[in-house]
C-alpha atoms as a PDB file:
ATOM      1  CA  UNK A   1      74.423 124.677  55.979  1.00  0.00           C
ATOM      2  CA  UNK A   2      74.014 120.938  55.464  1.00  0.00           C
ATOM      3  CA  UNK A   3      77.604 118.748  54.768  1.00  0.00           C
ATOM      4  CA  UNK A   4      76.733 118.131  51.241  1.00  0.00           C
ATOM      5  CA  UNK A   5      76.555 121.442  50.568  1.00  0.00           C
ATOM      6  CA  UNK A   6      79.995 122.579  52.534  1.00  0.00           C
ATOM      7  CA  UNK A   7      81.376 119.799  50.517  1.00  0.00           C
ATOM      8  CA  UNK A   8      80.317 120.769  47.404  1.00  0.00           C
ATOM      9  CA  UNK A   9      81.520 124.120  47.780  1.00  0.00           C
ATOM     10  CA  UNK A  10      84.901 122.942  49.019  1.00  0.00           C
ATOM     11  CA  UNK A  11      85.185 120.961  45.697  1.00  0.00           C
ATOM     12  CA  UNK A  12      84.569 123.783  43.999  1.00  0.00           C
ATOM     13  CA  UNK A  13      87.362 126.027  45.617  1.00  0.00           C
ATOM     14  CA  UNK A  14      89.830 123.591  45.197  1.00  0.00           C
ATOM     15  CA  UNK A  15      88.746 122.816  41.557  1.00  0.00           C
ATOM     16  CA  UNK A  16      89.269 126.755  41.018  1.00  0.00           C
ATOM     17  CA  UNK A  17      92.203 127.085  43.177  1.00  0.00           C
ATOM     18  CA  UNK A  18      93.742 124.115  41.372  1.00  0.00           C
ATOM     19  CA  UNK A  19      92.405 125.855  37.756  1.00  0.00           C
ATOM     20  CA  UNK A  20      94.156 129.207  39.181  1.00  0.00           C
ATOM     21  CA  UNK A  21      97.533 127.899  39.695  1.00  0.00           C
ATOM     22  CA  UNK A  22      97.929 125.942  36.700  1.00  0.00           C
ATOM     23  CA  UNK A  23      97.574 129.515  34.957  1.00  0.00           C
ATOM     24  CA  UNK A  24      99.589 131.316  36.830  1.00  0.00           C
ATOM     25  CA  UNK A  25     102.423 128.866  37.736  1.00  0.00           C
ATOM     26  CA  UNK A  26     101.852 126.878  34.740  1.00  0.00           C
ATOM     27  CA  UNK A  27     104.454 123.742  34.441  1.00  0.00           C
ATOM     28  CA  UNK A  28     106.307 124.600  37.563  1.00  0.00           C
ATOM     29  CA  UNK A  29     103.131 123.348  39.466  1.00  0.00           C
ATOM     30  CA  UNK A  30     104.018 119.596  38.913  1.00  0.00           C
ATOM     31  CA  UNK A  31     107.661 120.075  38.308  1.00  0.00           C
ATOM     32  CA  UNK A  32     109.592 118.103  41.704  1.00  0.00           C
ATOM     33  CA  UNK A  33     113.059 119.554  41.126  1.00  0.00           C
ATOM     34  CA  UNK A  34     112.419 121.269  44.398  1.00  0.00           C
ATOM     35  CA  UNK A  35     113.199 117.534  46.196  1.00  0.00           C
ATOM     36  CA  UNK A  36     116.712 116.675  47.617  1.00  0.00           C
ATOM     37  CA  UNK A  37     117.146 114.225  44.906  1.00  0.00           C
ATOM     38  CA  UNK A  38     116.357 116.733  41.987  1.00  0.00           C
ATOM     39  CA  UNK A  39     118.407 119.771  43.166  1.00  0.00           C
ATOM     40  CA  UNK A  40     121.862 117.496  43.820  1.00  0.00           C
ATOM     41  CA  UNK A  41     121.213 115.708  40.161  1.00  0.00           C
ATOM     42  CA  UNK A  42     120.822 119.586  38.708  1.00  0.00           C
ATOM     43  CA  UNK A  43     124.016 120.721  40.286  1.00  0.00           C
ATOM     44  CA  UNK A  44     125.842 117.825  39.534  1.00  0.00           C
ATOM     45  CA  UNK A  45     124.661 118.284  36.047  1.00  0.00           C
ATOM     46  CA  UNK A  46     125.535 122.136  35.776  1.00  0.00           C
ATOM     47  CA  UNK A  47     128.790 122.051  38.182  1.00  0.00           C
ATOM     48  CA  UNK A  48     130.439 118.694  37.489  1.00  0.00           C
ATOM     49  CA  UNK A  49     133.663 119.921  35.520  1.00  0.00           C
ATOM     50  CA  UNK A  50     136.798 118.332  36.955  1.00  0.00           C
ATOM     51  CA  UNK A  51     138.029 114.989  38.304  1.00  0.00           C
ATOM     52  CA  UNK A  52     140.679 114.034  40.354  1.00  0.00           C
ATOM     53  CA  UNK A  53     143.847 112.161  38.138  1.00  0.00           C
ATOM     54  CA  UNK A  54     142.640 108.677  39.619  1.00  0.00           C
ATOM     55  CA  UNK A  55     139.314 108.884  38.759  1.00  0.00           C
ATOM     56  CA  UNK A  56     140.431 110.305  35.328  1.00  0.00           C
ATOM     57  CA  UNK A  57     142.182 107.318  34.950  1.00  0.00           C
ATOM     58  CA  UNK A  58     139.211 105.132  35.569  1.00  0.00           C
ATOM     59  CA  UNK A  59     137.128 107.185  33.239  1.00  0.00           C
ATOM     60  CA  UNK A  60     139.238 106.310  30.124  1.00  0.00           C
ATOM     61  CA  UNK A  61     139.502 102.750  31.103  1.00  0.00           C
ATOM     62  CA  UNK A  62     135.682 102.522  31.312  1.00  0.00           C
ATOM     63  CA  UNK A  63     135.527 104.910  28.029  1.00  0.00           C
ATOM     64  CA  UNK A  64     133.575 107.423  29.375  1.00  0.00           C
ATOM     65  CA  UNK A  65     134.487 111.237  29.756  1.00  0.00           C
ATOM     66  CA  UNK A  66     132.443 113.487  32.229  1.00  0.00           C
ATOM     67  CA  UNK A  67     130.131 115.114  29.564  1.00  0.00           C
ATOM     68  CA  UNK A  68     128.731 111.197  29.735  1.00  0.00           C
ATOM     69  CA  UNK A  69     128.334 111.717  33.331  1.00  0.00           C
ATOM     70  CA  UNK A  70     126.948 114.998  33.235  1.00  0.00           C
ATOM     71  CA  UNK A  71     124.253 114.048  30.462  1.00  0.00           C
ATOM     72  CA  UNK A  72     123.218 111.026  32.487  1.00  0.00           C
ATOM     73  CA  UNK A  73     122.848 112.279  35.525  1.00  0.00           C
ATOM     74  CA  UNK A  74     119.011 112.093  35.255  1.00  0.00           C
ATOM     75  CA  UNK A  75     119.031 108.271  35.231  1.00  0.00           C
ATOM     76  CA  UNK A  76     121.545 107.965  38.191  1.00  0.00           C
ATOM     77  CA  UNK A  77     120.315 107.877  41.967  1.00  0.00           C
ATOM     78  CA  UNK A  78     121.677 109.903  45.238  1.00  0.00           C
ATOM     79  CA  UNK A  79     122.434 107.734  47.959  1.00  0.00           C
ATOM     80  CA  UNK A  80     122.171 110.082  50.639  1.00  0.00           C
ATOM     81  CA  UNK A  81     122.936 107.421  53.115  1.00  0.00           C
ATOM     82  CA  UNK A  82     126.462 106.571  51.614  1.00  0.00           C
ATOM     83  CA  UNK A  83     126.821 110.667  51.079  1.00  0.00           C
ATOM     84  CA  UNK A  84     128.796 112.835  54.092  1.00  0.00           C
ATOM     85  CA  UNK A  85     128.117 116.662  55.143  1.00  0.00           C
ATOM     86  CA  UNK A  86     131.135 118.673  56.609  1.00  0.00           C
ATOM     87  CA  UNK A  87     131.329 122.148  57.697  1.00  0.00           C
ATOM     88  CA  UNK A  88     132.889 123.346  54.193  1.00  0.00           C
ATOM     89  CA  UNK A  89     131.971 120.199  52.354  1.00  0.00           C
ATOM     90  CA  UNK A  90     129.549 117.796  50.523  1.00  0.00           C
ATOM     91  CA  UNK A  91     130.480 114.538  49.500  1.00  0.00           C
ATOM     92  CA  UNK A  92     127.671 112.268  46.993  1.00  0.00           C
ATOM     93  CA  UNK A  93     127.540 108.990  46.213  1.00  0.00           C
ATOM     94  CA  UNK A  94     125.914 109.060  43.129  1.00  0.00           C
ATOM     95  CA  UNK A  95     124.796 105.338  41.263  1.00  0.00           C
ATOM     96  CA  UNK A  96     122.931 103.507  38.818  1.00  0.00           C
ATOM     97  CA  UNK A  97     123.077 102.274  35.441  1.00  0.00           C
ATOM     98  CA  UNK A  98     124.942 104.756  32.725  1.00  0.00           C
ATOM     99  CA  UNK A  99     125.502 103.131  29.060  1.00  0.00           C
ATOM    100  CA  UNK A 100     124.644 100.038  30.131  1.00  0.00           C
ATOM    101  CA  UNK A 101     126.849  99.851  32.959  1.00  0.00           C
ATOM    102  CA  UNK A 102     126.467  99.633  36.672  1.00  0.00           C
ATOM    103  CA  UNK A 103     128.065 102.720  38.498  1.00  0.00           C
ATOM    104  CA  UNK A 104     128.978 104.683  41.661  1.00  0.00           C
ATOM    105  CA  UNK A 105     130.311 107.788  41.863  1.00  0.00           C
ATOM    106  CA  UNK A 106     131.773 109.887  44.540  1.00  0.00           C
ATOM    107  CA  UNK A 107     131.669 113.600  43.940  1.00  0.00           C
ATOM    108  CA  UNK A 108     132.533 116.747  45.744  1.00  0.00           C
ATOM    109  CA  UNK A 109     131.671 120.172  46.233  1.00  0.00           C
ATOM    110  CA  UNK A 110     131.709 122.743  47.930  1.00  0.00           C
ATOM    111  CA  UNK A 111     128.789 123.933  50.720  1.00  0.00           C
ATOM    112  CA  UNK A 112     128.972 126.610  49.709  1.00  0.00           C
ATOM    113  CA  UNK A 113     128.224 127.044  45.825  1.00  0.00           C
ATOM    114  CA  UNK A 114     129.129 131.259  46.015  1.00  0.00           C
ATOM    115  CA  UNK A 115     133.248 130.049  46.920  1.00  0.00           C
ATOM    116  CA  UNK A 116     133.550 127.461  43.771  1.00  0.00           C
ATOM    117  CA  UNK A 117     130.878 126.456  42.000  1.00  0.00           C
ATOM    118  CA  UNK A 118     132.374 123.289  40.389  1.00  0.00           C
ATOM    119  CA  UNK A 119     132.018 119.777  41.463  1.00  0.00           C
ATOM    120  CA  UNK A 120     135.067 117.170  41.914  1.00  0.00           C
ATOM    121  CA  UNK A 121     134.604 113.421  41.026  1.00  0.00           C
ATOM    122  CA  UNK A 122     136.860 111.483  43.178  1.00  0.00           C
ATOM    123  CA  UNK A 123     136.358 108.033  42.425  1.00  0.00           C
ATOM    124  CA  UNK A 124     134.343 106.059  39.845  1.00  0.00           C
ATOM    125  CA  UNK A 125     133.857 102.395  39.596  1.00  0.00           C
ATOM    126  CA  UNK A 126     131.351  99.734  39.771  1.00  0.00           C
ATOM    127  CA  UNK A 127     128.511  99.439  41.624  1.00  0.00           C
END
């Protein structure tokens, strides 16, 4: 069997294979919330309920509540350098531009979700 040939026919199974999934998996196939970046943003989005009274307190200076927060999750950024790991804990540093406003949030929850299922922001100010 020459090259050309091999290579023809692996075009073709990958064209089908490719053909395949796209029916049976449908939008999921090109969907990336599977990343690091995508799952924190979807829990912070989901979980993100409470706030300690200091960071309260900055939210209502900066006229924001945490529905804001929540629904603008998707243009914000994980900083998984600035964010720690404990044994019980996660802590995120969360930033970017929300309502036309530089930001940087620190949030915390829970390892794991099964205990408490909410997420805590502790501190909110700017970038």
């Amino acid at each position: 069997m020459t090259f050309g040939r091999r290579l023809r026919l692996f075009m073709l199974g990958l064209g089908l294979g490719t053909i395949v999934s796209f029916m049976i998996f449908g939008k999921s196939c090109t969907n990336t919330a599977w990343a690091p970046e995508a799952r924190v943003k979807l829990r912070m989005k989901s979980t993100l309920t409470r706030a300690t009274p200091a960071a309260d307190a900055a939210l209502r200076t900066m006229e924001l509540e945490l529905a804001d927060l929540r629904a603008g999750m998707d243009s914000l950024e994980v900083d998984f350098g600035a964010s720690r790991r404990t044994s019980d804990s996660l802590y995120y540093a969360i930033g970017g531009k929300l309502k036309g406003r530089s930001i940087l949030l620190r949030v915390a929850a829970l390892r794991d979700y099964t205990l408490d299922s909410t997420s805590t922001l502790l501190t909110i100010g700017p970038e």
